[in-house]
PDB file of N, CA and C in Angstrom:
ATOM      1  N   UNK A   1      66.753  18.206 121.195  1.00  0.00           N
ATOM      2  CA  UNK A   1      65.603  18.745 120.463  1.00  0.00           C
ATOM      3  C   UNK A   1      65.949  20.101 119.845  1.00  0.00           C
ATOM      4  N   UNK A   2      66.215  20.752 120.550  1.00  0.00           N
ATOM      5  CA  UNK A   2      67.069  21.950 119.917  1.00  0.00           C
ATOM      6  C   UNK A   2      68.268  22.132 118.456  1.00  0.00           C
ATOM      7  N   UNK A   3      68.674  21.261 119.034  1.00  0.00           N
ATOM      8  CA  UNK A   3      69.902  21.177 117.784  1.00  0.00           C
ATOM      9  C   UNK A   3      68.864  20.563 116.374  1.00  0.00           C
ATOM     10  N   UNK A   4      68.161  19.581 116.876  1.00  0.00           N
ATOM     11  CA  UNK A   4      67.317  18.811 115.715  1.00  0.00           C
ATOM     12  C   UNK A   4      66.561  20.178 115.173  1.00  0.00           C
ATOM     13  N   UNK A   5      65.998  21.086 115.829  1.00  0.00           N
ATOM     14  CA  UNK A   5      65.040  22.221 115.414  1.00  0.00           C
ATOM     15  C   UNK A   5      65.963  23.018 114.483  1.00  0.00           C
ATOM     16  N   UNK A   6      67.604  23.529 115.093  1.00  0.00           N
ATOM     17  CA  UNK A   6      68.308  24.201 114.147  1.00  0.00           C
ATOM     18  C   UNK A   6      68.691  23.676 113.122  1.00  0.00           C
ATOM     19  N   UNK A   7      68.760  22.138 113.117  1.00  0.00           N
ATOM     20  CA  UNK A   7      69.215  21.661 111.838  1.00  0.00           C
ATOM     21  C   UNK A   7      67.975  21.559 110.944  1.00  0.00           C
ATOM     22  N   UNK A   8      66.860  21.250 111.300  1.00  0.00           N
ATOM     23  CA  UNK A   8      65.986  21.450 110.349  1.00  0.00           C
ATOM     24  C   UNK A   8      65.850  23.353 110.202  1.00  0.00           C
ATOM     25  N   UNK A   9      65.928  23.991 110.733  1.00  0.00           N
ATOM     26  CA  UNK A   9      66.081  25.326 109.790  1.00  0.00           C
ATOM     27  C   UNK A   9      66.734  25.424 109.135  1.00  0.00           C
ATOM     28  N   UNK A  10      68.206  25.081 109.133  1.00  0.00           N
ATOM     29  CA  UNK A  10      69.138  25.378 108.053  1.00  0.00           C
ATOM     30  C   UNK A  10      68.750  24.578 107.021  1.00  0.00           C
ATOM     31  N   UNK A  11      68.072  22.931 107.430  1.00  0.00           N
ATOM     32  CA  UNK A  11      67.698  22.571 105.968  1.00  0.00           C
ATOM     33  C   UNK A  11      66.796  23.191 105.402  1.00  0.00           C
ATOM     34  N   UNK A  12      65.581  23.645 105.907  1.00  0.00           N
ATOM     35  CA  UNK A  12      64.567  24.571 105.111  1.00  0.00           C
ATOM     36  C   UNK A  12      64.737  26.161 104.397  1.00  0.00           C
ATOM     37  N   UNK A  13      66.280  26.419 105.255  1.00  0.00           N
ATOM     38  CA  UNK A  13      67.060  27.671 104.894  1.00  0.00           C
ATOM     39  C   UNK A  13      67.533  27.697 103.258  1.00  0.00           C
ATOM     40  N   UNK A  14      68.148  26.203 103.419  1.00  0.00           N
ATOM     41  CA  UNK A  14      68.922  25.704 102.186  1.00  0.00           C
ATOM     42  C   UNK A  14      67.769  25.559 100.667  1.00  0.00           C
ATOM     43  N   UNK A  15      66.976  24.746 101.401  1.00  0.00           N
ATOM     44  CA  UNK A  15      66.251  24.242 100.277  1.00  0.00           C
ATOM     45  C   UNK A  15      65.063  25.821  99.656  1.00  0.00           C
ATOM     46  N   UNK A  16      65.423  26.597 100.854  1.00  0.00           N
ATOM     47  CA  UNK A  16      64.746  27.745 100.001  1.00  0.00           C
ATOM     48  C   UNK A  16      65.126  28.700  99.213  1.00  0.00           C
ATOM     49  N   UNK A  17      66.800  28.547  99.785  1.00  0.00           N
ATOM     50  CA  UNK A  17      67.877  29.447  98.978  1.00  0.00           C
ATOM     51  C   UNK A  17      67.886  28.945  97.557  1.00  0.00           C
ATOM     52  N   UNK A  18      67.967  27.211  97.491  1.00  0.00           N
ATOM     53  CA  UNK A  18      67.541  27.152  96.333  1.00  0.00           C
ATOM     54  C   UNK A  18      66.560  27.061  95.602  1.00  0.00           C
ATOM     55  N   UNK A  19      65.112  27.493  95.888  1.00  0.00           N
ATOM     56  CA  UNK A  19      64.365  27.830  95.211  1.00  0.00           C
ATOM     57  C   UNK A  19      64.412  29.265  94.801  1.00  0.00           C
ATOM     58  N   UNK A  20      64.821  30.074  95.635  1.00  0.00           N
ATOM     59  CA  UNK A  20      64.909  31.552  95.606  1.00  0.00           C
ATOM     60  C   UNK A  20      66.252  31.351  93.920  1.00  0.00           C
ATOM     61  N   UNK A  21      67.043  30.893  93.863  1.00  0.00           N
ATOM     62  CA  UNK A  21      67.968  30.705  92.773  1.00  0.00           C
ATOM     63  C   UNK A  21      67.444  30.241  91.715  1.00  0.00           C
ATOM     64  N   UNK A  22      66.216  29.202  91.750  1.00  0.00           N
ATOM     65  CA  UNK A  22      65.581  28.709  90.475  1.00  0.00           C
ATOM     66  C   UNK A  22      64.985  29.669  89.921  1.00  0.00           C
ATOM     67  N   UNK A  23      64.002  30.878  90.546  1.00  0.00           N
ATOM     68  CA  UNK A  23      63.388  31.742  90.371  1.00  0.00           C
ATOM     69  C   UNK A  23      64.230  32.454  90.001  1.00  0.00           C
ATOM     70  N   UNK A  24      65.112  33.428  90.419  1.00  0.00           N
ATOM     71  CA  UNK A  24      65.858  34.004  89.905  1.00  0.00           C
ATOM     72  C   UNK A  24      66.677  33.935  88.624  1.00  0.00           C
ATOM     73  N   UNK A  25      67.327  32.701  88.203  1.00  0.00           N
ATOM     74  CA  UNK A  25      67.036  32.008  86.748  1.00  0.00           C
ATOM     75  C   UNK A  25      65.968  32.582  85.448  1.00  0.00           C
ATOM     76  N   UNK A  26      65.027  31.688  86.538  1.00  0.00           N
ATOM     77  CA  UNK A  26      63.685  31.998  85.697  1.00  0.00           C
ATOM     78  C   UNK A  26      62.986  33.682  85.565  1.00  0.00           C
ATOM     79  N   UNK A  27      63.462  34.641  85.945  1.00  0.00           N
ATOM     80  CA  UNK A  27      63.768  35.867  85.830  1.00  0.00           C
ATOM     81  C   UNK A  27      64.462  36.821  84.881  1.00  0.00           C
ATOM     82  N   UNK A  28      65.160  35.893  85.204  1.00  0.00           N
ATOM     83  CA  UNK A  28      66.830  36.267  84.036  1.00  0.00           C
ATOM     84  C   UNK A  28      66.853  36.143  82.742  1.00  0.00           C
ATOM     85  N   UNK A  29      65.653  34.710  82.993  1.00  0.00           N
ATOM     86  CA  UNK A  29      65.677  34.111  81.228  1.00  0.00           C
ATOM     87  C   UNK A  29      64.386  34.853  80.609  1.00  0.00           C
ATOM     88  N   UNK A  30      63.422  35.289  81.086  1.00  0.00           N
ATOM     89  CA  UNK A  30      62.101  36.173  80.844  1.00  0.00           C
ATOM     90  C   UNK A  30      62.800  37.099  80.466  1.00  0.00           C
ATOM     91  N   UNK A  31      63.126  37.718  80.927  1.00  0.00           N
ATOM     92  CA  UNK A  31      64.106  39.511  81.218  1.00  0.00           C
ATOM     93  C   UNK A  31      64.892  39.588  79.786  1.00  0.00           C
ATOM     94  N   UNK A  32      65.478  38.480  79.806  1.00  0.00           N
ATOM     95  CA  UNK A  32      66.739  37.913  78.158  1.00  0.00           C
ATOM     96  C   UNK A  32      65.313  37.921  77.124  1.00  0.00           C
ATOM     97  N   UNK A  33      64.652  37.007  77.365  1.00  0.00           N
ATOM     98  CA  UNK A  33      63.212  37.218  76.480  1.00  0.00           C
ATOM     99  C   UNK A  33      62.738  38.630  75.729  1.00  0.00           C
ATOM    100  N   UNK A  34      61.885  38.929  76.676  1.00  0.00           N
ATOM    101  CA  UNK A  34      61.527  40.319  76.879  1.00  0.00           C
ATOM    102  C   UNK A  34      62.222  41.407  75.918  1.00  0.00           C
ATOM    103  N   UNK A  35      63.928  41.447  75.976  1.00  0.00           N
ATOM    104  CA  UNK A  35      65.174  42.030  75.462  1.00  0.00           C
ATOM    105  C   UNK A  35      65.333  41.969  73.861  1.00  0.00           C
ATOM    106  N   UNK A  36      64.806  40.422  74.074  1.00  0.00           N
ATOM    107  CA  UNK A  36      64.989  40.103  72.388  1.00  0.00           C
ATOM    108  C   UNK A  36      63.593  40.498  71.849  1.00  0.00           C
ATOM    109  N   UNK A  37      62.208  40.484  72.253  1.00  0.00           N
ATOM    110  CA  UNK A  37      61.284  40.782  71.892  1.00  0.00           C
ATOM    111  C   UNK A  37      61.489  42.137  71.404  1.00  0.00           C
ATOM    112  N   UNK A  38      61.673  42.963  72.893  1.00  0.00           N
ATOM    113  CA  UNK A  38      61.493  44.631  71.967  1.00  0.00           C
ATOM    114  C   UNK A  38      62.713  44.971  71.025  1.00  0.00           C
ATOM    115  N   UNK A  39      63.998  44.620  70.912  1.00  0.00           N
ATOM    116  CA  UNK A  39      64.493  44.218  70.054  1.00  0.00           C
ATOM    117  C   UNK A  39      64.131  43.680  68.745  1.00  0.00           C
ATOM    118  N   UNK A  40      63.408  42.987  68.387  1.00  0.00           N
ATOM    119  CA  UNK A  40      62.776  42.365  67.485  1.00  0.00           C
ATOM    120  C   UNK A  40      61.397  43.238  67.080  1.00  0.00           C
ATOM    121  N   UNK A  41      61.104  44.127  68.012  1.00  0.00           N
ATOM    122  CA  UNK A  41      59.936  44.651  67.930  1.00  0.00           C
ATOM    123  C   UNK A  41      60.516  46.256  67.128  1.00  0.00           C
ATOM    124  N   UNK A  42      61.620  46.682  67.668  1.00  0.00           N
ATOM    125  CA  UNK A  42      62.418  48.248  67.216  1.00  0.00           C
ATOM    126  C   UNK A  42      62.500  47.741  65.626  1.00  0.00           C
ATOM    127  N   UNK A  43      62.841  46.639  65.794  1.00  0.00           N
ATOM    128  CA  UNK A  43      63.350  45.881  63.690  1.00  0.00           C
ATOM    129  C   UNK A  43      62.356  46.345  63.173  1.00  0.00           C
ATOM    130  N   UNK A  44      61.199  45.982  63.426  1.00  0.00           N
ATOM    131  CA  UNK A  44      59.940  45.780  62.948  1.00  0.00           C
ATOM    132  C   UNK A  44      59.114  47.358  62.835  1.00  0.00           C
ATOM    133  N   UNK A  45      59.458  48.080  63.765  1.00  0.00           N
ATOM    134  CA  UNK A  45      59.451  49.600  63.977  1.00  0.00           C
ATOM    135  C   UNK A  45      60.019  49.956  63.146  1.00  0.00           C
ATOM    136  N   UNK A  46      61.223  50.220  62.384  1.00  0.00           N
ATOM    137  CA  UNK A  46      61.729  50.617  61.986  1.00  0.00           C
ATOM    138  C   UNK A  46      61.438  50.641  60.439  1.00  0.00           C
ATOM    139  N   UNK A  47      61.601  48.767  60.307  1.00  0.00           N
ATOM    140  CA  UNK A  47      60.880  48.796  58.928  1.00  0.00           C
ATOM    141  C   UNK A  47      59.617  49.123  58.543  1.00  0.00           C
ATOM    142  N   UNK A  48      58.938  49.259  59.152  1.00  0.00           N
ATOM    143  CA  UNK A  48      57.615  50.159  58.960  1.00  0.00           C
ATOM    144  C   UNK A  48      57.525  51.540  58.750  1.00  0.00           C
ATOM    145  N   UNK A  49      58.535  51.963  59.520  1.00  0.00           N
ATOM    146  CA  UNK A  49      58.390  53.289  59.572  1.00  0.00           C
ATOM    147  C   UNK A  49      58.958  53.573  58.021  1.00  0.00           C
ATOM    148  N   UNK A  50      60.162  52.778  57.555  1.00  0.00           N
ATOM    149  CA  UNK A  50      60.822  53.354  56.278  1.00  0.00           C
ATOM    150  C   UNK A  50      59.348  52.634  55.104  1.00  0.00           C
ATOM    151  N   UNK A  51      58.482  51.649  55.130  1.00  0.00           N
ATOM    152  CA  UNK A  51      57.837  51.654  54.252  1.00  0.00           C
ATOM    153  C   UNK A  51      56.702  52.872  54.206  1.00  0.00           C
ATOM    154  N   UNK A  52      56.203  52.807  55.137  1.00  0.00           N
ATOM    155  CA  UNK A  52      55.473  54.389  55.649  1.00  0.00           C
ATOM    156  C   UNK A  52      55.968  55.570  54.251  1.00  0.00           C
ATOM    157  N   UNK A  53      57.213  55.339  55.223  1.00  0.00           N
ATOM    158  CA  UNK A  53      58.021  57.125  53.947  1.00  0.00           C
ATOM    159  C   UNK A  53      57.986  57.133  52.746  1.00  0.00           C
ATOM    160  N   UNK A  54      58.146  55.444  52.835  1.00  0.00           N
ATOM    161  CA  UNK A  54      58.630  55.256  51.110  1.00  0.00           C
ATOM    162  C   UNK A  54      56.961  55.647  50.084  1.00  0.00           C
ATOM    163  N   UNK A  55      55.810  55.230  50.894  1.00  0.00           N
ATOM    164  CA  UNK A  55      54.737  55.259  50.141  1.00  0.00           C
ATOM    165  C   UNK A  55      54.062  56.611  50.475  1.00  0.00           C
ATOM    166  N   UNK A  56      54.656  57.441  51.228  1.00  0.00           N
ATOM    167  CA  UNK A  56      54.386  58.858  51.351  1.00  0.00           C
ATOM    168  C   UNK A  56      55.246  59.572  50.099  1.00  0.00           C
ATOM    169  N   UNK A  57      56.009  58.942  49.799  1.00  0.00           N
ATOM    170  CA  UNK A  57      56.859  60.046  48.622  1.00  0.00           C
ATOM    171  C   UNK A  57      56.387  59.844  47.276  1.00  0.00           C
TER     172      UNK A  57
END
């Protein structure tokens, strides 16, 4: 009974390590997201800011 108890921990060990890894993934790829957004968002900053000037002069 014992051994059956440790082997089911290590399987519930396992199968959580890999959920803990799916998540972490799914972290990584938000985060990469996120990166390209404000990225995409500085572009967009930027060109604003130079139309701004341009119709101030």
């Amino acid at each position: 009974m014992l051994i059956q108890n440790i082997d089911m921990g290590f399987t519930i060990a396992n199968e959580m390590e890999k959920k803990v890894e799916s998540v972490n993934f799914a972290l990584q790829t938000i985060s990469a997201t996120v990166e390209e957004i404000t990225a995409k968002n500085q572009e967009i900053l930027a060109t604003t800011n130079i139309i701004i000037s341009e119709q101030e002069n």
